[in-house]
Protein backbone atom coordinates (compact mmCIF):
# COMPACT_ATOMS: atom_id res chain seq x y z
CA UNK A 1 95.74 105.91 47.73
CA UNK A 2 99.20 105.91 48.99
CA UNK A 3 102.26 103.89 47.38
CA UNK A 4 102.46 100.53 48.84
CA UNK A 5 106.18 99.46 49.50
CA UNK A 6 106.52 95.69 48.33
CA UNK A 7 109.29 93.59 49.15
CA UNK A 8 110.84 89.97 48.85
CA UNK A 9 108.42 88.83 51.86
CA UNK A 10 105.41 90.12 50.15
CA UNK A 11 106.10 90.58 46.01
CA UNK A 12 104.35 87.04 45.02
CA UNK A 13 100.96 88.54 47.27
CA UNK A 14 100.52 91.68 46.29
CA UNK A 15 101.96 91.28 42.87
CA UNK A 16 101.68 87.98 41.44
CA UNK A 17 98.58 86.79 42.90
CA UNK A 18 97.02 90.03 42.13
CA UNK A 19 94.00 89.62 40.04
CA UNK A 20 94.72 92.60 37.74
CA UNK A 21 97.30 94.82 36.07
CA UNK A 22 100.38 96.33 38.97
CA UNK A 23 102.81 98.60 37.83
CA UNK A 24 105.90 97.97 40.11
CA UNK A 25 108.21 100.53 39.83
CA UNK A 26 111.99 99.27 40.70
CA UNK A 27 113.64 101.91 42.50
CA UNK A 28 116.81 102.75 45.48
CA UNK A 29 116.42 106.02 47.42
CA UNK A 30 120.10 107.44 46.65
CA UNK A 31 118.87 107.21 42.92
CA UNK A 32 118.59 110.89 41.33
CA UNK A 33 116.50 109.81 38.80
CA UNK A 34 114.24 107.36 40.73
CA UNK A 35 113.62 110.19 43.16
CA UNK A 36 112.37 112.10 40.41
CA UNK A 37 109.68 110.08 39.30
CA UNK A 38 108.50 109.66 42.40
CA UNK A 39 106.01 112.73 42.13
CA UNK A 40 104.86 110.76 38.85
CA UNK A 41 104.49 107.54 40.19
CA UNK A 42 102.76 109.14 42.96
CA UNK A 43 100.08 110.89 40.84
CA UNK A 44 99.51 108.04 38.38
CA UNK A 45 98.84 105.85 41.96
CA UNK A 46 95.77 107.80 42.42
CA UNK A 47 94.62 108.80 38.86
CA UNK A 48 94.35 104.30 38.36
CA UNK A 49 93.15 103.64 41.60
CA UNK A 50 90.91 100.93 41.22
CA UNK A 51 92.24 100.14 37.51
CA UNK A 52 95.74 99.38 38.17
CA UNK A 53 97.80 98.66 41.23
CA UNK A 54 100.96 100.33 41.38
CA UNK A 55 103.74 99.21 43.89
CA UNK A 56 107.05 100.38 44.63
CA UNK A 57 110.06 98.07 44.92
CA UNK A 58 113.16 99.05 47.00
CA UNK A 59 116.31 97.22 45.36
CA UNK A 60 118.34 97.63 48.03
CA UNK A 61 116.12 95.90 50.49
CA UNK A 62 114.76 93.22 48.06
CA UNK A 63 117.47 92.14 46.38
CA UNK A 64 115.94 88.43 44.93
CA UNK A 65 113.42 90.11 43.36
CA UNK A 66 115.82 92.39 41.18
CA UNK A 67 117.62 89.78 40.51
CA UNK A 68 114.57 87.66 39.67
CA UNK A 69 113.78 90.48 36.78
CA UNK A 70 116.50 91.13 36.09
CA UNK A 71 116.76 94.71 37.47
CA UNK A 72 120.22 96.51 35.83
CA UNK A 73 119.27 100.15 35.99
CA UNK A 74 116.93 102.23 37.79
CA UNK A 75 114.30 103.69 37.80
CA UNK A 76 112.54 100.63 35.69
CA UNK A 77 108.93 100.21 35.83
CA UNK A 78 107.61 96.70 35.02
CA UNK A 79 103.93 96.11 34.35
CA UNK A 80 102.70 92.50 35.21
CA UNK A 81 98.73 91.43 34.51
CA UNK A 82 97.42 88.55 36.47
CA UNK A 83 100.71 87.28 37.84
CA UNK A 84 103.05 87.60 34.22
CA UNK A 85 104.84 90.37 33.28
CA UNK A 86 103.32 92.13 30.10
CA UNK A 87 105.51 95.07 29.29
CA UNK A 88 108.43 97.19 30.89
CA UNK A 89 109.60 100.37 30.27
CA UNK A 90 113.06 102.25 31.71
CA UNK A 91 114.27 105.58 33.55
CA UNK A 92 112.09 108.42 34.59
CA UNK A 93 109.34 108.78 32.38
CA UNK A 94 107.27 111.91 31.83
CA UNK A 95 104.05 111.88 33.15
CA UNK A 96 102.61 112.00 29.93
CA UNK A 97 104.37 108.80 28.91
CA UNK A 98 103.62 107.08 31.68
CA UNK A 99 100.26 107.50 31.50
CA UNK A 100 99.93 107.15 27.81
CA UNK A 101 101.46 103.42 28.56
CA UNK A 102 99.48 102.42 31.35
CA UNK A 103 96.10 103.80 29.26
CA UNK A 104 97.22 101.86 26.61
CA UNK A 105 98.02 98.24 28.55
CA UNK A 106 94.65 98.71 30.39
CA UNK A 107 92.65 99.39 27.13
């Protein structure tokens, strides 16, 4: 499964009215760090396919919804279940991490 792109028109569809957990990772393209999780974000896309959503967030094009969560720094990954937001973490995480927190929120 491929990273879906998500922006201001289409955040409240595919993230809020999703009927499960989406990891939305909040990220700009001139970021060094963002760009380095991407691999990660990437992998973890297809190893939770079908157990969690994950969605990436351009905060350069979707500025409301950065401001909405209150996006400071990037990377920052923001996990949502049915609509609320349930956890966050920030910067690039190893892959271990991140999948030790995403195992852990879909228990």
């Amino acid at each position: 499964m491929s990273l879906l792109q998500v922006n201001s028109s289409n955040f409240d569809a595919e993230v809020l009215q999703h009927d499960g957990l989406v990891l939305v990772d909040f990220f700009a393209p001139w970021c060094g760090p963002c760009m380095s999780l991407l691999p990660t974000i990437e992998e973890a896309a297809k190893n939770y396919d079908g157990k969690c959503k994950i969605v990436k967030v351009n905060v350069d094009d979707s500025q409301e919804v950065a401001m909405k969560y209150g996006i400071m720094s990037i990377p920052a990954l923001k996990m949502f279940n049915k609509g609320e937001l349930i956890d966050e973490k920030m910067g690039a995480l190893p892959a271990a991490d991140l999948s030790a927190w995403i195992d852990g929120l879909i228990g």
